[in-house]
Protein backbone atom coordinates (compact mmCIF):
# COMPACT_ATOMS: atom_id res chain seq x y z
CA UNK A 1 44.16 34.23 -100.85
CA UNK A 2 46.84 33.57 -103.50
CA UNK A 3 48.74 31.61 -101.00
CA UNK A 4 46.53 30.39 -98.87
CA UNK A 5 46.97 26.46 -99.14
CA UNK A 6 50.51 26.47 -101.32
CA UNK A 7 52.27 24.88 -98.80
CA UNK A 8 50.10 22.51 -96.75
CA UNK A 9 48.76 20.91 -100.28
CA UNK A 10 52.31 20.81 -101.63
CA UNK A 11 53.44 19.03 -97.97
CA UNK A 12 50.42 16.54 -98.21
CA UNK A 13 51.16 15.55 -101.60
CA UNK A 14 54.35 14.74 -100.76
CA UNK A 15 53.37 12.82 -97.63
CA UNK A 16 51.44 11.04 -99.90
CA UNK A 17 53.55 10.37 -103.00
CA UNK A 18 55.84 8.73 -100.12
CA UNK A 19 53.70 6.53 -98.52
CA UNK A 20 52.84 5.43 -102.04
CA UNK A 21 56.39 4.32 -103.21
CA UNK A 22 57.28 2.87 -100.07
CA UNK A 23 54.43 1.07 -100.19
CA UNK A 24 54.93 -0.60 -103.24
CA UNK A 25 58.06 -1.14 -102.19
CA UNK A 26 57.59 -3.45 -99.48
CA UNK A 27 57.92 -7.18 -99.74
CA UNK A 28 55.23 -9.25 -99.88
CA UNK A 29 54.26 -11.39 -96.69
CA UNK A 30 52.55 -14.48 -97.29
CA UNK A 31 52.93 -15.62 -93.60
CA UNK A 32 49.94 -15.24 -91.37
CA UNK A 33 51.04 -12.53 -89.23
CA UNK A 34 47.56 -11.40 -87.50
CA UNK A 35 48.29 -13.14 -84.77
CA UNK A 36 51.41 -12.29 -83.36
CA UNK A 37 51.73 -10.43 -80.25
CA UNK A 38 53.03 -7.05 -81.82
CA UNK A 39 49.57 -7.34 -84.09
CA UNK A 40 47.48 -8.24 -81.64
CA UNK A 41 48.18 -6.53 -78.12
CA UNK A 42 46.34 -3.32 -78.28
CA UNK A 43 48.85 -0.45 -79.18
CA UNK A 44 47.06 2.90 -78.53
CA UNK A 45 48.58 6.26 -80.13
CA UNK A 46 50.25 7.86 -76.48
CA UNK A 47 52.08 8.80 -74.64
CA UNK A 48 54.60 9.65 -76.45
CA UNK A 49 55.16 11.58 -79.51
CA UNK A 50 55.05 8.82 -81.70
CA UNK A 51 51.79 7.95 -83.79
CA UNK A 52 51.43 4.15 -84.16
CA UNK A 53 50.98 2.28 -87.75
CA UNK A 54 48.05 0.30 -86.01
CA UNK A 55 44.48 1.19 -87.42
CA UNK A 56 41.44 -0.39 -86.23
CA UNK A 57 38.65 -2.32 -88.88
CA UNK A 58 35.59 -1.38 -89.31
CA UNK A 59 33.25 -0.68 -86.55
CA UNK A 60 36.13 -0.97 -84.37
CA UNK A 61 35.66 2.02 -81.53
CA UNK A 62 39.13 2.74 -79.20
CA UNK A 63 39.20 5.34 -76.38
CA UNK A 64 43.02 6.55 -74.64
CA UNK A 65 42.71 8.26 -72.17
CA UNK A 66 46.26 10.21 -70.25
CA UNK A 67 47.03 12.44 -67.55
CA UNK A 68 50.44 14.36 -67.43
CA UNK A 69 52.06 16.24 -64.53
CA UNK A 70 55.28 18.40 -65.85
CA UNK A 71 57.21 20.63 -64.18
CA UNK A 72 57.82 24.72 -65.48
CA UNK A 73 60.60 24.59 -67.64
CA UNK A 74 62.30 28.08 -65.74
CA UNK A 75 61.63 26.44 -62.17
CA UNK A 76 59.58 29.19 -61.44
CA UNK A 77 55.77 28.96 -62.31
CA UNK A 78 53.58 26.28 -61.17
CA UNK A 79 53.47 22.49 -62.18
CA UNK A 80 50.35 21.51 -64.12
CA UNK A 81 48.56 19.14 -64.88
CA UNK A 82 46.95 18.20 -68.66
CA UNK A 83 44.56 15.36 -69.16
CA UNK A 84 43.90 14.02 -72.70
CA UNK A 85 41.36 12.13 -74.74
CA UNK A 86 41.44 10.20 -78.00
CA UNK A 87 38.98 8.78 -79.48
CA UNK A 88 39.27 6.27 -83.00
CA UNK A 89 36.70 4.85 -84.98
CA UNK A 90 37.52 2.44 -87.68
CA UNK A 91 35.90 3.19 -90.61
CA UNK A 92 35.87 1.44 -94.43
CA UNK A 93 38.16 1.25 -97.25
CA UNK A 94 41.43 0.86 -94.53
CA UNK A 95 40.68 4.71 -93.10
CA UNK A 96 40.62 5.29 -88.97
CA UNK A 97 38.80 8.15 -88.00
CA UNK A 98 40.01 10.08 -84.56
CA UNK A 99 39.42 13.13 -82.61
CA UNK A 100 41.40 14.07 -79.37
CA UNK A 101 41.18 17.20 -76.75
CA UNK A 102 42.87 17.84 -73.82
CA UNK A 103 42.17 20.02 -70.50
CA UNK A 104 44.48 21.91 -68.44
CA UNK A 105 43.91 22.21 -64.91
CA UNK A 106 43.42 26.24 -63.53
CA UNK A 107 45.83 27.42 -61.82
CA UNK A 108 44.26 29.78 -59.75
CA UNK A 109 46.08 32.46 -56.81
CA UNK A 110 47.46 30.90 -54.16
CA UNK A 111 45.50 31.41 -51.08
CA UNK A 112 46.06 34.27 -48.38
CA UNK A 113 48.43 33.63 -45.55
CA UNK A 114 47.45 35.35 -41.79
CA UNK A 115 46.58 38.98 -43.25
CA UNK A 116 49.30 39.44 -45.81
CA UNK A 117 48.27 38.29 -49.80
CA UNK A 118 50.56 35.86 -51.35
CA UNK A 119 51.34 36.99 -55.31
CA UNK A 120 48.73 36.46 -57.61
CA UNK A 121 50.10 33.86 -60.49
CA UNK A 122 50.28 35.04 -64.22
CA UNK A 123 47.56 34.46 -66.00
CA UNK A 124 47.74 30.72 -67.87
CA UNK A 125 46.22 29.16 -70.45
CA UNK A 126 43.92 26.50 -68.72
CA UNK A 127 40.02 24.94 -69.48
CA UNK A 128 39.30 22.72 -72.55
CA UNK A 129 41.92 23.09 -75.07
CA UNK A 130 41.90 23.21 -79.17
CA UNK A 131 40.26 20.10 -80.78
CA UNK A 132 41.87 18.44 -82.69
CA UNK A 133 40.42 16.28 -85.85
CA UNK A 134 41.95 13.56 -88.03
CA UNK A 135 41.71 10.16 -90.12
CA UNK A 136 44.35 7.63 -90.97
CA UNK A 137 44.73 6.05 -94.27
CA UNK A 138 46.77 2.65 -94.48
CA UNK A 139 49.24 3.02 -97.78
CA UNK A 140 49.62 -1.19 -97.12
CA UNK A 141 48.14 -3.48 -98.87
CA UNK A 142 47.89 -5.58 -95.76
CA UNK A 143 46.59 -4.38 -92.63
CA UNK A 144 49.00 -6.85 -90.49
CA UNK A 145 51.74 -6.74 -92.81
CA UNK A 146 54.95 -7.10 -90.77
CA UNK A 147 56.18 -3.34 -92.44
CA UNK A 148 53.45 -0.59 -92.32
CA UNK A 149 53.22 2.72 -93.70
CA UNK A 150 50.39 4.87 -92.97
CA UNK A 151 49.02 8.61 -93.89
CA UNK A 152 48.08 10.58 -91.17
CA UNK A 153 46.54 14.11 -91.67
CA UNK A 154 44.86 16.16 -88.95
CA UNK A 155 43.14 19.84 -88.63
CA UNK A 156 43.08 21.55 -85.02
CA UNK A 157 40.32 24.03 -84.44
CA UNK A 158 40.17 27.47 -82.80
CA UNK A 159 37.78 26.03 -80.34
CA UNK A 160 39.64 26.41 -77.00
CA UNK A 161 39.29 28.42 -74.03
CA UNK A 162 39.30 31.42 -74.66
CA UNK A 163 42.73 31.67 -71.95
CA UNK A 164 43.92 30.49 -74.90
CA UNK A 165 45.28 32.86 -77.21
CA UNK A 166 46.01 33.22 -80.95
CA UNK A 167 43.62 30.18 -82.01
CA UNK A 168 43.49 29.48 -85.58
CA UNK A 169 43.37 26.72 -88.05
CA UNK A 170 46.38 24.05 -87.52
CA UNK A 171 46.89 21.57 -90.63
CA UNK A 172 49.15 19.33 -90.05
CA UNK A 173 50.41 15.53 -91.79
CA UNK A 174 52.71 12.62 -91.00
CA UNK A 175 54.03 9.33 -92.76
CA UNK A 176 53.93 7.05 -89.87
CA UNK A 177 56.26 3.38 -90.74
CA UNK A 178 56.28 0.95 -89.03
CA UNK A 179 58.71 -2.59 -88.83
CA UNK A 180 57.84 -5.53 -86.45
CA UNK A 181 61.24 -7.56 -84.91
CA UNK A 182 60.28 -11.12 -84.02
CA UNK A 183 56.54 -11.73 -82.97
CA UNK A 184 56.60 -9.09 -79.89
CA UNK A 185 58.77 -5.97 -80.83
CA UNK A 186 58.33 -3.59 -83.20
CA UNK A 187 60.17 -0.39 -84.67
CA UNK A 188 58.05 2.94 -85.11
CA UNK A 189 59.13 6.13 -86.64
CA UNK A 190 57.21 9.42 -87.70
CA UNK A 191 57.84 12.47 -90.03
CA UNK A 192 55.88 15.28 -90.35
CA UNK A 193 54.70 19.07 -90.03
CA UNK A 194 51.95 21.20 -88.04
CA UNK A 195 51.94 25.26 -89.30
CA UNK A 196 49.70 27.59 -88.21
CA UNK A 197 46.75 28.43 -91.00
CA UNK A 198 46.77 27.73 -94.46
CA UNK A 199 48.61 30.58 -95.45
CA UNK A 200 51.95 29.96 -96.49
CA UNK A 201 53.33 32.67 -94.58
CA UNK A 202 52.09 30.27 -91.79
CA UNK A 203 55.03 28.03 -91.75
CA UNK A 204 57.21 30.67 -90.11
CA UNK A 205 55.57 29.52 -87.17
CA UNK A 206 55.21 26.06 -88.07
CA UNK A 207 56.47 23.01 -86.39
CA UNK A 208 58.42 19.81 -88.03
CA UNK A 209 58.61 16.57 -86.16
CA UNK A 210 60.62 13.55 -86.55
CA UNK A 211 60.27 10.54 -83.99
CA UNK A 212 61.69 6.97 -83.16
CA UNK A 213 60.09 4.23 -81.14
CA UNK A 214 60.88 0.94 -79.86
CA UNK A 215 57.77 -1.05 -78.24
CA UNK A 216 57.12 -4.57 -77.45
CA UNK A 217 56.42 -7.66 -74.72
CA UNK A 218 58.91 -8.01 -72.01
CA UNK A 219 56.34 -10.58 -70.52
CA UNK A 220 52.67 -11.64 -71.76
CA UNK A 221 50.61 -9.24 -70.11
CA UNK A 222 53.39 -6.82 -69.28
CA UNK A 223 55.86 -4.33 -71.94
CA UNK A 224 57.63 -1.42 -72.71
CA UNK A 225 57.93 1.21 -74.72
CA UNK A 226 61.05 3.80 -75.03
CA UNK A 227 60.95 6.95 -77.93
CA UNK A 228 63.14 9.37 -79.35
CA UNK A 229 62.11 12.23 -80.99
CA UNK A 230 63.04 16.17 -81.91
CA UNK A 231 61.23 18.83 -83.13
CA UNK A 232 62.33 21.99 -85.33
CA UNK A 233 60.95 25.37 -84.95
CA UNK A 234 62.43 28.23 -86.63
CA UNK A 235 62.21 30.23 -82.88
CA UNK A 236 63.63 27.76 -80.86
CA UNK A 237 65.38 25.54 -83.55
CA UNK A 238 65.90 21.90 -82.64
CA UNK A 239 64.43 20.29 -79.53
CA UNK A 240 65.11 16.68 -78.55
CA UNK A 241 63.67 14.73 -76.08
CA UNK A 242 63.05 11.02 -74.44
CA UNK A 243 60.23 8.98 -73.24
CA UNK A 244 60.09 5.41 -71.80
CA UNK A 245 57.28 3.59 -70.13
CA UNK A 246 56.02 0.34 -69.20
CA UNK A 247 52.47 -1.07 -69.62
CA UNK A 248 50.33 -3.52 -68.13
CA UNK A 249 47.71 -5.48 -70.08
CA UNK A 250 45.61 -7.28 -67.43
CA UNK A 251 43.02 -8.16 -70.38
CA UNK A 252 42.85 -7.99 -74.80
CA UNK A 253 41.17 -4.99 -74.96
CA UNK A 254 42.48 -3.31 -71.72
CA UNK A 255 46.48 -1.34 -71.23
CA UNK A 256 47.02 0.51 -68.38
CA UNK A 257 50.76 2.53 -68.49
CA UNK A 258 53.26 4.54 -66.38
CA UNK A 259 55.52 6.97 -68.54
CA UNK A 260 58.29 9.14 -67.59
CA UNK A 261 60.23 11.62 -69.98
CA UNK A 262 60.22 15.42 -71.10
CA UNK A 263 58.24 17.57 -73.40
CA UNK A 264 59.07 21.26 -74.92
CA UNK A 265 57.29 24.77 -73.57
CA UNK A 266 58.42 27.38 -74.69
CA UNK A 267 61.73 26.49 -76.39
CA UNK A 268 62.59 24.23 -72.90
CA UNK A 269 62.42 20.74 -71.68
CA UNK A 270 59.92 20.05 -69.15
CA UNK A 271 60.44 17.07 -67.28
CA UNK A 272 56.85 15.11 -66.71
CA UNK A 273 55.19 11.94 -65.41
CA UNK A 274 52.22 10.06 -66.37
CA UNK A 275 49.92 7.52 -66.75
CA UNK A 276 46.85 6.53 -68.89
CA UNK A 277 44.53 3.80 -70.03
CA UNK A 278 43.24 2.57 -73.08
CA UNK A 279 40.49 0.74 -74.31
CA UNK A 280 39.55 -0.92 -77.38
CA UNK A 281 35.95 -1.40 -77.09
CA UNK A 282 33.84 -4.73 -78.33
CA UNK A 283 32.04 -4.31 -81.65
């Protein structure tokens, strides 16, 4: 147990130290700014890889819901499909409380043909997978600021199907900033880590992230969103990749989106399509 949280306390402090000084570095805004649409319009946390600034207030509840279909990144096995939950609470003291799962659907044999068997399919992770725990914590002094910069820290949890394998304890933190562009678009970026346990040995297997988004209003109701991001994994080393959307927000507290881009399996890009809906829920 000598190393056993070196690293992930060393990687949060810095997080933090970060968020501090460029928080106190950011210019004051005097300017009512609560009401502009970037502020406003309900900007959920998918589908992407990019983690918004926005945080709800207190007693604020918010509920995103996705569904992705991606393709095998070899061509050869099956295309799946993984459906996702989020749920955020807004809590005191500028903090947003969240918790998120997803579900893989089984991919069973394929069915007999005539008399002769068709292959059975390798064996693939599928049911309810890892959940995964978190909070926000705004660094701002101003919750609608026009620049943002927020902690986020999260903990997944061996508690996954057991198709599954090799669950264990998955720290992980980002420094999520944030700058709005006029009253509708907005700049997001993220940088952070996920490793595998608390050991320090852990980060052999750990994963670094680093992410760029553009989102905003093309109309009232209607926007877009387009991200760039890579990760770094000391297997597979770096791993870029796209995604672009638009959404629809027929009321305040309703977004429905389409999104279209590529994630990584495996050390390869797997192209995927989705869609999702998110609600922010009356207090």
């Amino acid at each position: 147990m000598r190393t056993t949280t070196l690293l992930t306390a060393t990687g949060l402090l810095l997080l933090a130290g970060s968020a501090r000084t460029l928080a106190q570095s950011l210019p004051s805004n005097p300017v009512a700014n609560a009401e502009t649409p970037f502020i406003r319009n309900l900007r959920p946390d998918r589908p992407g890889q990019t983690v918004t600034t926005s945080m709800l207030y207190p007693g604020q509840v918010q509920v995103e819901l996705g569904t992705l279909r991606y393709a095998p990144p070899d061509g050869l096995g099956p295309r799946r499909t993984l459906s996702s939950a989020l749920l955020r609470v807004g809590f005191f003291n500028h903090i947003e409380l969240r918790a998120s799962q997803g579900y893989l659907a089984d991919v069973s044999a394929r069915p007999t043909l005539g008399d002769a068997p068709q292959p059975s399919l390798p064996s693939y992770p599928n049911g309810f997978a890892p959940l995964t725990v978190g909070a926000k914590f705004l660094a701002s002094s101003n919750q609608d600021a026009r620049s943002q910069v927020v902690l986020l820290t999260e903990l997944t949890l061996p508690t996954g199907d057991a198709s599954y394998l090799n669950q264990t304890y998955e720290p992980a933190a980002r420094l999520l900033v944030s700058q709005q562009l006029g009253q509708r678009y907005g700049l997001e970026a993220n940088v952070g880590f996920r490793q595998r346990g608390f050991r320090a040995e852990g980060t052999s297997q750990g994963q670094y992230l680093g992410t760029l988004a553009l989102n905003g209003a093309i109309l009232p109701t209607v926007g877009f969103f387009a991200e760039t991001y890579t990760f770094w994994q000391r297997t597979y080393g770096w791993q870029p990749g796209l995604t672009g959307g638009l959404y629809w927000r027929p009321l305040p507290g309703l977004r429905l989106d389409l999104n279209a881009g590529n994630t990584w399996r495996e050390g390869r890009a797997a192209p995927q399509v989705g869609a999702g809906l998110s609600v922010r829920l009356p207090k």
